[in-house]
Protein backbone atom coordinates (compact mmCIF):
# COMPACT_ATOMS: atom_id res chain seq x y z
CA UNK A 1 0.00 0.00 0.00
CA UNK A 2 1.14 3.37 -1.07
CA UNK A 3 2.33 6.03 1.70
CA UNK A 4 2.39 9.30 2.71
CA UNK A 5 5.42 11.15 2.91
CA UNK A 6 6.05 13.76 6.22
CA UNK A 7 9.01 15.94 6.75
CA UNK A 8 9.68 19.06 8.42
CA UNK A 9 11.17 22.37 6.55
CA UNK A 10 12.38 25.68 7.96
CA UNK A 11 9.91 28.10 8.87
CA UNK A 12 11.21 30.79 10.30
CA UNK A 13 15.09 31.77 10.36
CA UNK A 14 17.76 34.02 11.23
CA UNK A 15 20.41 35.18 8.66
CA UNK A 16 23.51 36.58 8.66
CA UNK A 17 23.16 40.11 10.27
CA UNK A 18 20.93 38.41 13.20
CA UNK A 19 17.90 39.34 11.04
CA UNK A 20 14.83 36.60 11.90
CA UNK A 21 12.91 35.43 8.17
CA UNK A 22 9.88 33.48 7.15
CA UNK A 23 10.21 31.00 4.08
CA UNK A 24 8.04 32.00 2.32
CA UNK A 25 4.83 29.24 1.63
CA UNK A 26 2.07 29.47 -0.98
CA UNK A 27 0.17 27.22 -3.05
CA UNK A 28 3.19 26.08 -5.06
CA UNK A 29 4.62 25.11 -1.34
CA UNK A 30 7.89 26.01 0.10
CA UNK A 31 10.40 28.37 -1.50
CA UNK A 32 14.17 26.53 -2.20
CA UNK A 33 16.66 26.54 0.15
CA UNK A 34 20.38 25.51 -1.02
CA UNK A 35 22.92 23.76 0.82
CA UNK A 36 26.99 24.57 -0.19
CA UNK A 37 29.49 22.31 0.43
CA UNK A 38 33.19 22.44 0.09
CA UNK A 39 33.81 19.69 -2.22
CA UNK A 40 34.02 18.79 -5.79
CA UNK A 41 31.65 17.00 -7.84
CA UNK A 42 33.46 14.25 -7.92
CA UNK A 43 33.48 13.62 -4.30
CA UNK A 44 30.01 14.34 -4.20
CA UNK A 45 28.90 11.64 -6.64
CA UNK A 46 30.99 8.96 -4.80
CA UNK A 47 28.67 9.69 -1.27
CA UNK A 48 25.29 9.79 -3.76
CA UNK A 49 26.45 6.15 -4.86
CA UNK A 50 27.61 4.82 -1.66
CA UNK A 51 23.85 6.44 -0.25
CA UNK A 52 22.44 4.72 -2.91
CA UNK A 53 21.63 7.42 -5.32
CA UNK A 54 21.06 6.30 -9.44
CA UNK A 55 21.80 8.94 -11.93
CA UNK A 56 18.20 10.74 -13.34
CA UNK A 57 17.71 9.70 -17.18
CA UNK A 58 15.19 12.32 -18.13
CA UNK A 59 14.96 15.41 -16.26
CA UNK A 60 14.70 19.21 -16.80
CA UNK A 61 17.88 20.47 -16.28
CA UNK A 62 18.38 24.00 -14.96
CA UNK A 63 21.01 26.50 -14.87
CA UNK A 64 24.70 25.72 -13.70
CA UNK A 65 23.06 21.77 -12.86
CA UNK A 66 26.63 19.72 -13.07
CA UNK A 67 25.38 16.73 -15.37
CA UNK A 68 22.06 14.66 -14.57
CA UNK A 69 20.04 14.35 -11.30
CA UNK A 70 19.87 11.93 -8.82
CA UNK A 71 17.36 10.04 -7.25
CA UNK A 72 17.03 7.64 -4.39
CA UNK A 73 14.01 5.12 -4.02
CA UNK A 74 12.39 6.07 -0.37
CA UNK A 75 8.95 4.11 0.71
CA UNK A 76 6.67 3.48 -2.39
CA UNK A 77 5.61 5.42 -4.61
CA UNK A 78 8.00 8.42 -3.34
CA UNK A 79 11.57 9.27 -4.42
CA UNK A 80 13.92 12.25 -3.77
CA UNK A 81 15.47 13.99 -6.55
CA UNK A 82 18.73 15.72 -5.86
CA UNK A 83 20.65 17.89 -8.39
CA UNK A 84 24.31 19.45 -8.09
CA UNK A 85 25.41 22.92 -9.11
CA UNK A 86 28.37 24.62 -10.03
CA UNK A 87 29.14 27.58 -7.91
CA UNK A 88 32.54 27.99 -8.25
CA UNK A 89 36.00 26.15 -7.88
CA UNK A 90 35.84 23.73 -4.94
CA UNK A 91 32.08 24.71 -3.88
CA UNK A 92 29.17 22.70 -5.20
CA UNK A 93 25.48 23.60 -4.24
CA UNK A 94 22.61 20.75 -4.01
CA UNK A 95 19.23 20.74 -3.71
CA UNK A 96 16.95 18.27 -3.30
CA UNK A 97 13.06 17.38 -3.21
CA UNK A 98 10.80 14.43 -2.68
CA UNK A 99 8.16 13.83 -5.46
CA UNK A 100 6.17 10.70 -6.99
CA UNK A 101 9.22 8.35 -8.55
CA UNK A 102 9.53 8.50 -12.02
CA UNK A 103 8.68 4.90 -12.43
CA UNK A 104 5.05 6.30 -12.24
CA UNK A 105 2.47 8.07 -14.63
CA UNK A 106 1.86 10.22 -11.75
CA UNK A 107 4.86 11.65 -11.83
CA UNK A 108 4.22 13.79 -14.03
CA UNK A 109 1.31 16.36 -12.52
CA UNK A 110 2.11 15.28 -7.91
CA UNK A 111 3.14 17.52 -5.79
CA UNK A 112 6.42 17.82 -4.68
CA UNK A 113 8.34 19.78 -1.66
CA UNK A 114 11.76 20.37 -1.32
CA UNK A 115 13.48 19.31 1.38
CA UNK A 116 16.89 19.76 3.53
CA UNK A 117 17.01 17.82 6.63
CA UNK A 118 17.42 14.39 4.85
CA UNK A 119 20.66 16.28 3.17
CA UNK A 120 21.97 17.67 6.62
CA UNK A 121 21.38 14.46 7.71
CA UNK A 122 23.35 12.71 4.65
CA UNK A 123 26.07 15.27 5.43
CA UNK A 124 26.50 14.92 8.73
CA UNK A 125 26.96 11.21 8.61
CA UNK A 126 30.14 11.77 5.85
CA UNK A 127 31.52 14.97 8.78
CA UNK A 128 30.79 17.51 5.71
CA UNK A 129 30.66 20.91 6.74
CA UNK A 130 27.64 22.67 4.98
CA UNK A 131 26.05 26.01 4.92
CA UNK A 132 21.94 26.39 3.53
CA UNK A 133 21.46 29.69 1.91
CA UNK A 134 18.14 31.82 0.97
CA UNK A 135 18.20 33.12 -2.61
CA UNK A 136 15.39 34.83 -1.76
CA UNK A 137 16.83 37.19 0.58
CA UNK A 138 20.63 36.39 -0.70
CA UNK A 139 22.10 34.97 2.45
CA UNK A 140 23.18 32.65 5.13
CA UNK A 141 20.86 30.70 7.12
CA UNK A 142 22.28 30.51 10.59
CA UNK A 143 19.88 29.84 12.77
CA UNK A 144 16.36 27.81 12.34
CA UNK A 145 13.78 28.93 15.21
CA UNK A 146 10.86 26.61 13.83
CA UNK A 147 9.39 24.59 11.01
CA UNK A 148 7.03 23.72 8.71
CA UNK A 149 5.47 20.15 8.72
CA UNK A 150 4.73 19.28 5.16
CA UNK A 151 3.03 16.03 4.05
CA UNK A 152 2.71 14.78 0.81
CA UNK A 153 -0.13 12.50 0.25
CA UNK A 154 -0.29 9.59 -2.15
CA UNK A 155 -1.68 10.38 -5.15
CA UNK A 156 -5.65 9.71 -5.32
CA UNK A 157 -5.76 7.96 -8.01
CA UNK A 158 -3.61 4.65 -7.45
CA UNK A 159 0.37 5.18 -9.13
CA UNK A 160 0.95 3.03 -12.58
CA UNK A 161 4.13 1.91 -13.32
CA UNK A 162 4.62 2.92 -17.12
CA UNK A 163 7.36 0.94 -17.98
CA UNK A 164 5.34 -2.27 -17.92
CA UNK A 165 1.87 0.07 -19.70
CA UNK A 166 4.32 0.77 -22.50
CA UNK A 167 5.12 -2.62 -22.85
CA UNK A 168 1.31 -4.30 -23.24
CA UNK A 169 0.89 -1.32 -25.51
CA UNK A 170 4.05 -2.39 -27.78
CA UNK A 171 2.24 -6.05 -27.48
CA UNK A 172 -1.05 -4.84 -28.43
CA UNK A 173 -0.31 -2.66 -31.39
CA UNK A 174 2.42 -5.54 -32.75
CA UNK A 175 -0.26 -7.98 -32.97
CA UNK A 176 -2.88 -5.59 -34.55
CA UNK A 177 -0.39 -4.36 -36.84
CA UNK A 178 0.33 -7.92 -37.74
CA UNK A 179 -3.70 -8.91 -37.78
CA UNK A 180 -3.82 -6.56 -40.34
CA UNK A 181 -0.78 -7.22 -42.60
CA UNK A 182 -1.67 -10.97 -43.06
CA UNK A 183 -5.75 -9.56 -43.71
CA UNK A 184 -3.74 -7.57 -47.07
């Protein structure tokens, strides 16, 4: 049986001059919050694999993303999808969300949140020193004073696989198609 997916996500913060901030929330849910780390790519990518992370296929890539996504396979149907950016020599950013997997229709049209206490948490386990920064208001977070709980609720309508749909499709059309060539 399908699950719902709970986390928790910054609410209100302090940033660099001392100043307290509200994340902002609306109906397309939280705003993004980055994490930078002092590390290459490279390095990265060998902690996604040893995590268990696989390399997105298809994906919209944004701005300054360092090659494809990554996802890791949480409780069914939900996955988290983490990308890597290029900041500059030695610092990569990351950000990460948990959505429908992509092994489902739904995929395409669930809701989504991003989230950043399952990478702290990744972090911390490796002893990588990180720092989460607001684009919005172009700083440091320093201090978190209280969160959001988000949950993400299966989809209503139950999740198909479309890896196998395509498949009985292929089937189905290859034996019409052939019904009709021997009927010429």
């Amino acid at each position: 049986m399908a699950q719902e997916y709970q986390t928790r996500y910054p609410k209100t913060i302090s940033i660099g001059n001392g100043q307290k901030q509200t994340i902002k929330f609306d109906d397309k849910g939280v705003e993004q919050l980055t994490v930078f780390v002092k590390k290459s790519a490279e390095e990265m990518l060998k902690i996604l694999t040893k995590e268990g992370f696989t390399k997105v296929k298809f994906e919209h890539k944004q701005i300054a993303q360092i090659g494809s996504g990554f996802s890791l396979k949480l409780n069914k149907p939900w996955e988290m999808h983490l990308r890597l950016f290029d900041i500059k020599k030695g610092v990569v950013a990351i950000q990460a969300e948990v959505e429908v997997s992509r092994d489902y229709l739904q995929h395409l049209f669930c809701q989504r949140t991003p989230v950043i206490y399952e990478v702290e948490s990744m972090l911390k386990k490796y002893q990588i020193e990180y720092t989460v920064w607001s684009d919005r208001v172009k700083n440091y977070v320093h201090t978190v004073f209280d969160n959001y709980k988000i949950r993400l609720t299966t989809p209503s309508i139950p999740v198909f696989a479309w890896k196998p749909m395509v498949f009985v499709i292929s089937t189905v059309g290859i034996f019409y198609l052939w019904k009709y060539l021997n009927t010429i």
